[in-house]
C-alpha atoms as a PDB file:
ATOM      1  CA  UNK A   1      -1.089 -36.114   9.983  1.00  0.00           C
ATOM      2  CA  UNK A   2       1.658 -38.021  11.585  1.00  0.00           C
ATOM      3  CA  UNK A   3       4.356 -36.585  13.576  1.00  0.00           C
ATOM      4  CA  UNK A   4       7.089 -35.880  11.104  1.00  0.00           C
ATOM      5  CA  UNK A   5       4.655 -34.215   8.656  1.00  0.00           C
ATOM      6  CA  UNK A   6       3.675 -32.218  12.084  1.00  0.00           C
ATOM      7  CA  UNK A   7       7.573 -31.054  12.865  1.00  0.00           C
ATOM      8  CA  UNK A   8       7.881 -30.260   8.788  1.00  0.00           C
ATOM      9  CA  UNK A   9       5.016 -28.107   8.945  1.00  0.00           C
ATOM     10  CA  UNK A  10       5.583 -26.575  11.530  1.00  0.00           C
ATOM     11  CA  UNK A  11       8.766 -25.345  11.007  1.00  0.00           C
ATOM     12  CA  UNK A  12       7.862 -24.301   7.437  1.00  0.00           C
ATOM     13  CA  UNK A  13       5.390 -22.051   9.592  1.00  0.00           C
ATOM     14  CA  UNK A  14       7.567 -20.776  12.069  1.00  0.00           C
ATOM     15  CA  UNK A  15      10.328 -19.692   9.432  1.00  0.00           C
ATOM     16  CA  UNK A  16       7.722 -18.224   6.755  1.00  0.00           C
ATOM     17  CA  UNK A  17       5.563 -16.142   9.517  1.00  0.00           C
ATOM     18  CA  UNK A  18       7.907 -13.662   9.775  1.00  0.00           C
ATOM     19  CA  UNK A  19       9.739 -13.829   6.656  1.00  0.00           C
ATOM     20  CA  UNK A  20       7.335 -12.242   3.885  1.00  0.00           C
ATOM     21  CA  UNK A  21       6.760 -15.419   1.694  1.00  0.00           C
ATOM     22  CA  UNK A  22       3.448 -16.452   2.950  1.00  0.00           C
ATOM     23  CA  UNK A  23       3.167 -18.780   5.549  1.00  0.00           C
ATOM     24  CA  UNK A  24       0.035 -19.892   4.752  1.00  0.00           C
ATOM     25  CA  UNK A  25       0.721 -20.412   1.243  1.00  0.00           C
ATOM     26  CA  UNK A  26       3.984 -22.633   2.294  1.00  0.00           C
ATOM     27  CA  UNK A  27       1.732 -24.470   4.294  1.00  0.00           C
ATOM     28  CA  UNK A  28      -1.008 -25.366   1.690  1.00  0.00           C
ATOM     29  CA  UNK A  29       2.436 -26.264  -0.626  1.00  0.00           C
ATOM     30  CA  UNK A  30       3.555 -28.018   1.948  1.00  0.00           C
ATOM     31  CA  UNK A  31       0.384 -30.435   2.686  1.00  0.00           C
ATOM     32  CA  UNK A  32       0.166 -31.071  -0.556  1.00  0.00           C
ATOM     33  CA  UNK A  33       3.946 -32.369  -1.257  1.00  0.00           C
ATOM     34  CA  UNK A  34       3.755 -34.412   1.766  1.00  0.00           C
ATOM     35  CA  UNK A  35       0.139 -35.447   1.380  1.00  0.00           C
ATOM     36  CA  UNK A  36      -1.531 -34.188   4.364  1.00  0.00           C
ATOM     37  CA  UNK A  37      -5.447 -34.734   3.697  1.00  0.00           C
ATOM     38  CA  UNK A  38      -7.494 -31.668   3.992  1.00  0.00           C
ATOM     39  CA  UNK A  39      -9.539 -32.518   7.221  1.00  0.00           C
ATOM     40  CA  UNK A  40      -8.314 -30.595  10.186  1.00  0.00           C
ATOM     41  CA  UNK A  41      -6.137 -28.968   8.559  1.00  0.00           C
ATOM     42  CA  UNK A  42      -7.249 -25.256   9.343  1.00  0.00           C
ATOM     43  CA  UNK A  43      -7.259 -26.467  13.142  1.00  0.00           C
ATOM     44  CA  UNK A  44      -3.462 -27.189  12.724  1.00  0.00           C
ATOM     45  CA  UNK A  45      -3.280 -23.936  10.671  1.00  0.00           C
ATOM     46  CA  UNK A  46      -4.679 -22.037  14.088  1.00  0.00           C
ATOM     47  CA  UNK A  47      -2.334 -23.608  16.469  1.00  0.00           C
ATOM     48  CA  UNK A  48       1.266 -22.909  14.708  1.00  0.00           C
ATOM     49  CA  UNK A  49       0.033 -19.513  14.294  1.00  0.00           C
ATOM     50  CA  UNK A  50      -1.016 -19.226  17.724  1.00  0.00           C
ATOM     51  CA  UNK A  51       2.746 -20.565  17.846  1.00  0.00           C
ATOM     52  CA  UNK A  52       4.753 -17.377  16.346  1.00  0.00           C
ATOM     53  CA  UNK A  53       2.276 -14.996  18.248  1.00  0.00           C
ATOM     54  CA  UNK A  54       3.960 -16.408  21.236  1.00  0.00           C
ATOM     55  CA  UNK A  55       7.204 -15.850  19.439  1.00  0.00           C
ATOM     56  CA  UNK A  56       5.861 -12.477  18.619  1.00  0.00           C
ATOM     57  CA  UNK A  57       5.456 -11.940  22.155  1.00  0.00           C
ATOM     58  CA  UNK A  58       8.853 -12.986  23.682  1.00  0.00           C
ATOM     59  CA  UNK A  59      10.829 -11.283  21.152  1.00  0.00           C
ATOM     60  CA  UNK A  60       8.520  -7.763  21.431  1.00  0.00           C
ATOM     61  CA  UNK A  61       8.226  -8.365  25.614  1.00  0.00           C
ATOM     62  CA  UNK A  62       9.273  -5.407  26.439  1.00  0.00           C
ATOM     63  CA  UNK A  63       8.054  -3.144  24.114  1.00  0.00           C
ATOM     64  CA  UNK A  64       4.606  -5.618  25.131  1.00  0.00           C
ATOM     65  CA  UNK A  65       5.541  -4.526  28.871  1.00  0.00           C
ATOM     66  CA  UNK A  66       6.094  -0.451  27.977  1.00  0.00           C
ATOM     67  CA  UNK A  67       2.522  -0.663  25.979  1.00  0.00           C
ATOM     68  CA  UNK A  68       0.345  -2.114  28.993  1.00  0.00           C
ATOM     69  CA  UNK A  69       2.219  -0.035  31.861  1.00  0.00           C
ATOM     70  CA  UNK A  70       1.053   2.944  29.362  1.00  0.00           C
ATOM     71  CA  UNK A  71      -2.261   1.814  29.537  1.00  0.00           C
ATOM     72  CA  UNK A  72      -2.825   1.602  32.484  1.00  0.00           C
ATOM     73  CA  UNK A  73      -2.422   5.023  33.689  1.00  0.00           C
ATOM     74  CA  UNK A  74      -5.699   5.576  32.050  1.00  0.00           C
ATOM     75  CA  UNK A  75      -4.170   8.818  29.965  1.00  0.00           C
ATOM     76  CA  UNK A  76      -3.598   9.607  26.381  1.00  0.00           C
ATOM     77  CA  UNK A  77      -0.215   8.751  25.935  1.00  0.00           C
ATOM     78  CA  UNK A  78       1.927   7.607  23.339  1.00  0.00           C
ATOM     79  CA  UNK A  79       1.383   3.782  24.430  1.00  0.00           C
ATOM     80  CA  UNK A  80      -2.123   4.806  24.361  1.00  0.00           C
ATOM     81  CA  UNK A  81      -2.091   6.092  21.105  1.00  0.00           C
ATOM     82  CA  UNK A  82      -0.128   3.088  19.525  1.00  0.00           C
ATOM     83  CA  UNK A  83      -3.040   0.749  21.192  1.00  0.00           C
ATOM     84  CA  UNK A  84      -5.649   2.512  19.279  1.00  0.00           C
ATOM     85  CA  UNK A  85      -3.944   2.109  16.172  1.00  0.00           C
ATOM     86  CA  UNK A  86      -3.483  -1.380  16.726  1.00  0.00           C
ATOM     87  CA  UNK A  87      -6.879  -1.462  17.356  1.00  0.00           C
ATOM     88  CA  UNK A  88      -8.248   0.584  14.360  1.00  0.00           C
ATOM     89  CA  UNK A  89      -5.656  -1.747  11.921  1.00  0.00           C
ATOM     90  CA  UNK A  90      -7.699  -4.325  13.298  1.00  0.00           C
ATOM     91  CA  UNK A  91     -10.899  -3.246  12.325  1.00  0.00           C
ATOM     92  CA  UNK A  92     -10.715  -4.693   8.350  1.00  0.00           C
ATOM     93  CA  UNK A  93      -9.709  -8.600   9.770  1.00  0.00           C
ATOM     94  CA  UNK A  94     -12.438  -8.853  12.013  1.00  0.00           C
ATOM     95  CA  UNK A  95     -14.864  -7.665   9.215  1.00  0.00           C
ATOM     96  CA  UNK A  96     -13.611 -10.023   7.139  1.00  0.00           C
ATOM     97  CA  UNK A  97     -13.526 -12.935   9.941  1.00  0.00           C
ATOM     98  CA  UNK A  98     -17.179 -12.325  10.663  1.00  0.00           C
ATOM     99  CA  UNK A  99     -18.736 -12.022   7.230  1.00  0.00           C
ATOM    100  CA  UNK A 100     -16.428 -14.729   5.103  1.00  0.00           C
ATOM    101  CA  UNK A 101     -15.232 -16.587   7.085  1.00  0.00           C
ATOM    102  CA  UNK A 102     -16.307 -19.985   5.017  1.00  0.00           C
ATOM    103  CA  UNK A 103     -15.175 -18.223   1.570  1.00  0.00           C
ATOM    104  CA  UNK A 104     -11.706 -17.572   3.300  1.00  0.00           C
ATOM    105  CA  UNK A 105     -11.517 -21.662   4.749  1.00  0.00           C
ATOM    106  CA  UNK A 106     -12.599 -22.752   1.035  1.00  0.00           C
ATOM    107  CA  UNK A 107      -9.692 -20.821  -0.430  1.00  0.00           C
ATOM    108  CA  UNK A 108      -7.063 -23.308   2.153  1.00  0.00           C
ATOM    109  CA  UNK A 109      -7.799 -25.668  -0.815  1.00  0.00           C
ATOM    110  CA  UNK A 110      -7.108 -24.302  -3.696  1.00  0.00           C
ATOM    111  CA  UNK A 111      -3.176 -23.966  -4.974  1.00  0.00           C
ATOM    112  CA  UNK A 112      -4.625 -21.835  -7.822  1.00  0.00           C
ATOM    113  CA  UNK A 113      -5.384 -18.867  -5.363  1.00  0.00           C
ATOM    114  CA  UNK A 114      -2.143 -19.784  -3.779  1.00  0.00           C
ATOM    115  CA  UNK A 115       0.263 -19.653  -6.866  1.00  0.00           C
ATOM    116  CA  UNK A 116      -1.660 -16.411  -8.017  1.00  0.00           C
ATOM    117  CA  UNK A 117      -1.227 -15.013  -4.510  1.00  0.00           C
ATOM    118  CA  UNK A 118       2.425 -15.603  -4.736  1.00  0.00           C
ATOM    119  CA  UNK A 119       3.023 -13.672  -7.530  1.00  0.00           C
ATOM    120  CA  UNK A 120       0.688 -10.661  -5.968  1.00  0.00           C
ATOM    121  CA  UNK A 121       2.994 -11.386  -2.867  1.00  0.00           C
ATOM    122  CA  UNK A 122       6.389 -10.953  -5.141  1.00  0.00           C
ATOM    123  CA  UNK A 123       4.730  -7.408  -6.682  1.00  0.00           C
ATOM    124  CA  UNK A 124       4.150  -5.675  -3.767  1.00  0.00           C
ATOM    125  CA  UNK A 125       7.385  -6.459  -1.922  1.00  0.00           C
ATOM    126  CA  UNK A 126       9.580  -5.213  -5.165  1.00  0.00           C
ATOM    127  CA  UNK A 127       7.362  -2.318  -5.473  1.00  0.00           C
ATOM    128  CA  UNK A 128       7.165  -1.423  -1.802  1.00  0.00           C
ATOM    129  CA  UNK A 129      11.496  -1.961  -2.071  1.00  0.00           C
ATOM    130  CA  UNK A 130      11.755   0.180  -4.824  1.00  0.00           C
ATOM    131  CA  UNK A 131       9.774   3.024  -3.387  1.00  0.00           C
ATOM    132  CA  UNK A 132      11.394   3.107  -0.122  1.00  0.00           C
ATOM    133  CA  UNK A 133      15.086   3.090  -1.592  1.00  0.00           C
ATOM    134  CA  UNK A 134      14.221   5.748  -3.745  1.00  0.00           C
ATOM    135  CA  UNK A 135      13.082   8.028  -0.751  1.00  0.00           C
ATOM    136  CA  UNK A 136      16.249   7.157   0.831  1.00  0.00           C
ATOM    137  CA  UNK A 137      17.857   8.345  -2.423  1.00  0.00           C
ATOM    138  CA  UNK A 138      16.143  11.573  -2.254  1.00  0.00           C
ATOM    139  CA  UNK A 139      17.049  12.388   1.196  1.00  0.00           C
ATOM    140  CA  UNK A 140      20.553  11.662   0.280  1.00  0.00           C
ATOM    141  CA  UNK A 141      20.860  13.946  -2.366  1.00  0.00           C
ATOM    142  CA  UNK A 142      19.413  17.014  -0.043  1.00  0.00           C
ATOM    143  CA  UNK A 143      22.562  19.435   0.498  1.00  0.00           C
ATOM    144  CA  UNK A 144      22.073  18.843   4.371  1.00  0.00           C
ATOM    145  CA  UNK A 145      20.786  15.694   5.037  1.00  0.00           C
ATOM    146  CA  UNK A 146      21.103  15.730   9.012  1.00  0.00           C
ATOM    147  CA  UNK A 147      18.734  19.279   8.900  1.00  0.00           C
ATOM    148  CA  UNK A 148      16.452  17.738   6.348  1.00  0.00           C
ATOM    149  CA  UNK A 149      15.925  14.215   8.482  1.00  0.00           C
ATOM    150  CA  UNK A 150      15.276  16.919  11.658  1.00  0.00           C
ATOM    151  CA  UNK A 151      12.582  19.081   9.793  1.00  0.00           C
ATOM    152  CA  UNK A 152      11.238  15.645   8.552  1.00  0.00           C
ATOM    153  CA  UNK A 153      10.879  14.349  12.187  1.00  0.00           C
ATOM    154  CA  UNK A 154       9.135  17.499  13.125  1.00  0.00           C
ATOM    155  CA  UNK A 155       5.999  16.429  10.710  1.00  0.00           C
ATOM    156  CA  UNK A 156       6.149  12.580  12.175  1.00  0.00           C
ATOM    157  CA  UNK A 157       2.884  11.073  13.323  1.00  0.00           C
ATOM    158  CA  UNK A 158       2.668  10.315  16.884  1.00  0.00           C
ATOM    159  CA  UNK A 159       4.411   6.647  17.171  1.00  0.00           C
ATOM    160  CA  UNK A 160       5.160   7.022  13.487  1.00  0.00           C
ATOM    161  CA  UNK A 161       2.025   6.332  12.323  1.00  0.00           C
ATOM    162  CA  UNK A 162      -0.931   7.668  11.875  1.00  0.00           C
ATOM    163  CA  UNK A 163      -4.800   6.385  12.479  1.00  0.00           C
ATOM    164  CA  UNK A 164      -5.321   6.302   8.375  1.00  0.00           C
ATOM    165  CA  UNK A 165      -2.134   4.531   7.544  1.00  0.00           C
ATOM    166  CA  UNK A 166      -2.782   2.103  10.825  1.00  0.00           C
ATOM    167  CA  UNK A 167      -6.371   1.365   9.016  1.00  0.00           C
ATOM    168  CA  UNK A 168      -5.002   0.739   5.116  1.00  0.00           C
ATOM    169  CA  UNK A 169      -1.868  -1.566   7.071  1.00  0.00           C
ATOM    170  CA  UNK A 170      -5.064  -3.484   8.189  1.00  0.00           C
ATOM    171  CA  UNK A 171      -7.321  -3.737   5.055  1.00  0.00           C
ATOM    172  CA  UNK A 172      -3.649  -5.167   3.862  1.00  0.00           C
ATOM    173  CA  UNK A 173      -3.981  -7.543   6.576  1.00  0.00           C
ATOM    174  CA  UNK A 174      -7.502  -8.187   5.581  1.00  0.00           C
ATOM    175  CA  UNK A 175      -6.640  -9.068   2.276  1.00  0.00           C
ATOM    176  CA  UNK A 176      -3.711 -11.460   3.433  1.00  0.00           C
ATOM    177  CA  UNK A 177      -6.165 -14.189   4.810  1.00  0.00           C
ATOM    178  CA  UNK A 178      -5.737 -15.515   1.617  1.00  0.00           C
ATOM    179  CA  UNK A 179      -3.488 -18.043   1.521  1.00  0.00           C
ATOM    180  CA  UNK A 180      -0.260 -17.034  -0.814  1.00  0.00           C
ATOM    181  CA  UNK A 181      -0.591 -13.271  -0.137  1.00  0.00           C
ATOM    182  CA  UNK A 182       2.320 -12.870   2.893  1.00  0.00           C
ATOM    183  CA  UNK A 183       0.868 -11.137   5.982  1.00  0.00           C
ATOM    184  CA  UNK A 184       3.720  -9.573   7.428  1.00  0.00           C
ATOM    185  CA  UNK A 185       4.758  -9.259   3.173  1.00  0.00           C
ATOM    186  CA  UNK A 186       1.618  -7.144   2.670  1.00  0.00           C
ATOM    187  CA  UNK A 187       1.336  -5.467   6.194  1.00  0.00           C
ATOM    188  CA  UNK A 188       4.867  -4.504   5.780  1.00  0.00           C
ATOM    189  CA  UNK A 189       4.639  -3.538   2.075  1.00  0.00           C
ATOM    190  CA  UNK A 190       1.455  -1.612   2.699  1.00  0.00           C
ATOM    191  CA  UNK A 191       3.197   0.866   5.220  1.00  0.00           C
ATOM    192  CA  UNK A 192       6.152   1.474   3.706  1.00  0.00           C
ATOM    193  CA  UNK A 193       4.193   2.711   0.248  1.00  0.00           C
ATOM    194  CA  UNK A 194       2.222   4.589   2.599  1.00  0.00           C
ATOM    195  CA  UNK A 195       5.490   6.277   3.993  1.00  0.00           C
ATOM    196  CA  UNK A 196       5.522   4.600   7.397  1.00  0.00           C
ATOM    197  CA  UNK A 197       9.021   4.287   8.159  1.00  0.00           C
ATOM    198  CA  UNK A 198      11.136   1.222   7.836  1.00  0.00           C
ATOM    199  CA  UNK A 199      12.074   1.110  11.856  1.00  0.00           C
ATOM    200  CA  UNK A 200       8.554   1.523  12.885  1.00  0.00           C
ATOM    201  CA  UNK A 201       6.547  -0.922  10.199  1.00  0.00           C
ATOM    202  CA  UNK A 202       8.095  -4.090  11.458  1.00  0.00           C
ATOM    203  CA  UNK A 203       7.125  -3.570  14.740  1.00  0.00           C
ATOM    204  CA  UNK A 204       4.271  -2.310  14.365  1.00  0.00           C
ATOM    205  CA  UNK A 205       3.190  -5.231  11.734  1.00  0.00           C
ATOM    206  CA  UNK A 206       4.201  -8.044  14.194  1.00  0.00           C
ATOM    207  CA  UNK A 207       2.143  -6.614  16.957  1.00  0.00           C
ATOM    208  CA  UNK A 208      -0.708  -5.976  15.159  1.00  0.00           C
ATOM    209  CA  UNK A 209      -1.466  -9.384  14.488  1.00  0.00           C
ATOM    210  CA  UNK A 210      -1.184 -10.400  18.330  1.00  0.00           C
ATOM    211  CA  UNK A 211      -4.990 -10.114  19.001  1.00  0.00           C
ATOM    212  CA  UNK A 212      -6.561 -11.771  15.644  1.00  0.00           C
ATOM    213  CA  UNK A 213      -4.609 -14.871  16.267  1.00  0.00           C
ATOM    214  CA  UNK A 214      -5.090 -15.223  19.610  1.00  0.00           C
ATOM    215  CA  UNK A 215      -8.708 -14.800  19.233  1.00  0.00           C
ATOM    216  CA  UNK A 216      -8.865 -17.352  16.195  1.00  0.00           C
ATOM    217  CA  UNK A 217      -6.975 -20.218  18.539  1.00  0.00           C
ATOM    218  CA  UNK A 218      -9.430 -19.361  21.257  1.00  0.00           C
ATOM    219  CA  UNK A 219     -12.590 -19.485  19.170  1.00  0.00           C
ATOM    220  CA  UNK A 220     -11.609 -22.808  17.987  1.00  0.00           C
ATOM    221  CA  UNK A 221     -11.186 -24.069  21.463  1.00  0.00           C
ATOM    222  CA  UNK A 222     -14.092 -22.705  22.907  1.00  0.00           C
ATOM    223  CA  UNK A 223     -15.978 -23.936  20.028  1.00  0.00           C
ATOM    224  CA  UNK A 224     -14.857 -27.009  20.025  1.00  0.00           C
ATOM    225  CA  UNK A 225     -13.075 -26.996  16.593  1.00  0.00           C
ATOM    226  CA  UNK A 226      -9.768 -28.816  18.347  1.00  0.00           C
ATOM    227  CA  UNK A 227     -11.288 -31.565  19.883  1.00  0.00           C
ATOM    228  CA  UNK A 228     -13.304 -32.650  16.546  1.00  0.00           C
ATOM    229  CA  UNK A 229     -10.069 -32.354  14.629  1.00  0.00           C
ATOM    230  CA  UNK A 230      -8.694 -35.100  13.305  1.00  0.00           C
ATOM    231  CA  UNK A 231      -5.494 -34.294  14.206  1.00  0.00           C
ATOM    232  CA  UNK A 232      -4.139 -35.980  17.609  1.00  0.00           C
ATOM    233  CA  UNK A 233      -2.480 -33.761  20.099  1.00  0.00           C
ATOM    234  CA  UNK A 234       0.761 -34.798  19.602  1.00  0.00           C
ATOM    235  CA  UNK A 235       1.091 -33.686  15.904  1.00  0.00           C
ATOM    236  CA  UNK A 236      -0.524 -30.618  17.475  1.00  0.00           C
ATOM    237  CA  UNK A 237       1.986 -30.306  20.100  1.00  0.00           C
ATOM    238  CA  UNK A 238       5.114 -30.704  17.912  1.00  0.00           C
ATOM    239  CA  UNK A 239       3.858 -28.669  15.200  1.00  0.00           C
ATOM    240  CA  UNK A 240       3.273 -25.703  17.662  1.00  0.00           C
ATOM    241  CA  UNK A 241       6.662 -26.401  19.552  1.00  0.00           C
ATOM    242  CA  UNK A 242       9.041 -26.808  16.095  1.00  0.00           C
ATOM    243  CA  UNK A 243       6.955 -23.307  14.605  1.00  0.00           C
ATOM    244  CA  UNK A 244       7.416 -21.612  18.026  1.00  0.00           C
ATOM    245  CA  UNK A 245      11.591 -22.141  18.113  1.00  0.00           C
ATOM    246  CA  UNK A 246      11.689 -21.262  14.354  1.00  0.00           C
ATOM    247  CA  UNK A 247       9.667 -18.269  14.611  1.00  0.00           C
ATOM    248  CA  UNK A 248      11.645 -16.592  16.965  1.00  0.00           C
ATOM    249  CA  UNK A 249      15.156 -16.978  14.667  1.00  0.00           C
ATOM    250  CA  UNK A 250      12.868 -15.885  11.806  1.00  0.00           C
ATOM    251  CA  UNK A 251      11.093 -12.629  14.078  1.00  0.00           C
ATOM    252  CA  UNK A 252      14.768 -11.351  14.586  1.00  0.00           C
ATOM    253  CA  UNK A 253      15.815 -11.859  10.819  1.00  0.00           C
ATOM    254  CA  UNK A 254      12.745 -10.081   9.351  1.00  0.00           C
ATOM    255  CA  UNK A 255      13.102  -6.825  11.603  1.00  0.00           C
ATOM    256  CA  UNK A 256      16.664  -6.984  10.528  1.00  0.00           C
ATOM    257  CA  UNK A 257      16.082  -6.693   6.787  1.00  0.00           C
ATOM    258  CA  UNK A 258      13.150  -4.702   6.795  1.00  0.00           C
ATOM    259  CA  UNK A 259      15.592  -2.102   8.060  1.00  0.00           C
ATOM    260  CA  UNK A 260      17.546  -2.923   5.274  1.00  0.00           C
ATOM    261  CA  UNK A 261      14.828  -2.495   2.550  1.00  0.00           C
ATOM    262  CA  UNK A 262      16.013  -5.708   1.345  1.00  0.00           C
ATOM    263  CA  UNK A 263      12.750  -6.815   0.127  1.00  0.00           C
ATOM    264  CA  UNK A 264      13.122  -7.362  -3.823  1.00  0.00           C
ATOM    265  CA  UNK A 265      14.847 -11.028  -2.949  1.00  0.00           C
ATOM    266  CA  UNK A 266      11.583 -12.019  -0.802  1.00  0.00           C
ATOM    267  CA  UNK A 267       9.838 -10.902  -4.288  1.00  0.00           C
ATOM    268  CA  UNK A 268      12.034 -12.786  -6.586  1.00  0.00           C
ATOM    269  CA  UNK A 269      11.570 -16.268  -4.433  1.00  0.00           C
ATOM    270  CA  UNK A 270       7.665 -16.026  -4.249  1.00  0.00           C
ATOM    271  CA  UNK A 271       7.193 -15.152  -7.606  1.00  0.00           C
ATOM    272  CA  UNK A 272       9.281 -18.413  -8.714  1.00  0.00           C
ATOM    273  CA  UNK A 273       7.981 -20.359  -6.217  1.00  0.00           C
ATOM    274  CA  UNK A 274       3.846 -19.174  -7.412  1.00  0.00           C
ATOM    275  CA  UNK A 275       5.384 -20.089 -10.852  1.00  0.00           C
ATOM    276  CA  UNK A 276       6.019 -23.246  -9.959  1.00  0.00           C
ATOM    277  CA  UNK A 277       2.811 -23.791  -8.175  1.00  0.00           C
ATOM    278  CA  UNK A 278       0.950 -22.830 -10.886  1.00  0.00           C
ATOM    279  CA  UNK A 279       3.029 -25.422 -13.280  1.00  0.00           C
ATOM    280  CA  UNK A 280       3.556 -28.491 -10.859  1.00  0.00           C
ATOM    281  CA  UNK A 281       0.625 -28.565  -8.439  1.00  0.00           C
ATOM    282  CA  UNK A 282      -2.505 -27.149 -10.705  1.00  0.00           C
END
């Protein structure tokens, strides 16, 4: 990988992280347009990831800040409560890191699973759109909408979500380790069919992914995975650098239009882009 490929790749990561697309997908596309060999490629994969969790963690640095004083005061409190979900959402990931791990890595290669995943991608983010607009439709046509929101808030979950929509969020996450089936596209999708609200699901999908990356990037170092990479340090460098500025324009964007609903585009564009996969690169 030389270093343009690395600054291409990397921003294609940084942009598509957020945005629910698939950046892993875009990033299997995107080695094989520019003809990035396979070797070392899941090592580059780790670091431009490891890249938009640091985004993750600017653009979320307070809310970061609020959850950790919470902690600390060794109480159950609502920052305590939003850890354990994070934690329990977590739960389906590491399952699947342990246990299939190689069938997961084997999958980078294949732009079959990738166009396929596309088009699973593009499903679940027009039917996860067209659910939550039609509950916003419903509340609209109650004769008091402002008492109807305020007996709605009354039956909330604590944080806005509870410990069994916090654990299918994460079997979504599970399932997005395939490349072509959008993390934050899923996660997000997931929670809003499971009536999570809009304002809370982005937030709440971003941070949840804070842990399993940073343990993947540390694995790999500890393991040893980055210095038998094929891939110099440089590339490495830039990639993480040019994914790192794009992801935070692309953090701020997402949590924007997820509070939109606007969703259905996201589905349109991945399911002509797997299309295309599936025609061209087969």
């Amino acid at each position: 990988m030389n270093w343009l490929q690395a600054l291409i790749l990397g921003l294609v990561q940084g942009l598509t992280e957020f945005l629910p697309v698939s950046s892993s997908g875009h990033l299997a596309i995107g080695r094989a347009v520019l003809g990035v060999e396979a070797s070392g490629d899941l090592v580059f994969e780790v670091a431009v990831h490891a890249a938009t969790v640091l985004a993750t963690i600017v653009v979320f640095r307070k809310k970061i800040w609020e959850l950790l004083c919470g902690l600390f005061k060794f109480k159950y409190n609502d920052e305590t409560d939003y850890i354990a979900k994070i934690c329990v959402s977590m739960i389906p990931v590491l399952i699947v890191g342990v246990f299939f791990k190689d069938a997961v890595e084997s999958a980078f290669n294949s732009m079959l699973v990738v166009g396929l995943a596309l088009i699973v991608t593009a499903m679940l983010l027009t039917f996860s759109d067209w659910k939550a607009k039609r509950s916003f439709a419903s509340a609209q046509d109650d004769k008091d909408v402002i008492l109807s929101e305020r007996s709605e808030s009354k039956n909330l979950y604590r944080n806005g979500i509870s410990f069994w929509q916090a654990l299918v969020v994460g079997v979504g996450q599970a399932f997005a380790v395939i490349p072509g089936l959008s993390r934050s596209g899923t996660t997000i999708s997931t929670g809003l069919i499971c009536g999570v609200k809009r304002s809370e699901m982005a937030q709440f999908s971003f941070l949840m992914v804070l842990v399993p990356i940073l343990g993947e990037a540390f694995l790999d170092v500890v393991g040893g995975d980055f210095a038998a990479s094929s891939i110099g340090v440089g590339p490495l460098l830039l990639g993480f650098l040019a994914a790192f500025v794009s992801g935070l324009f692309a953090c701020k964007v997402m949590i924007a239009l997820v509070r939109k609903a606007q969703l259905r585009w996201f589905g349109l564009y991945c399911a002509l882009v797997g299309l295309a996969v599936l025609i061209f690169l087969v």
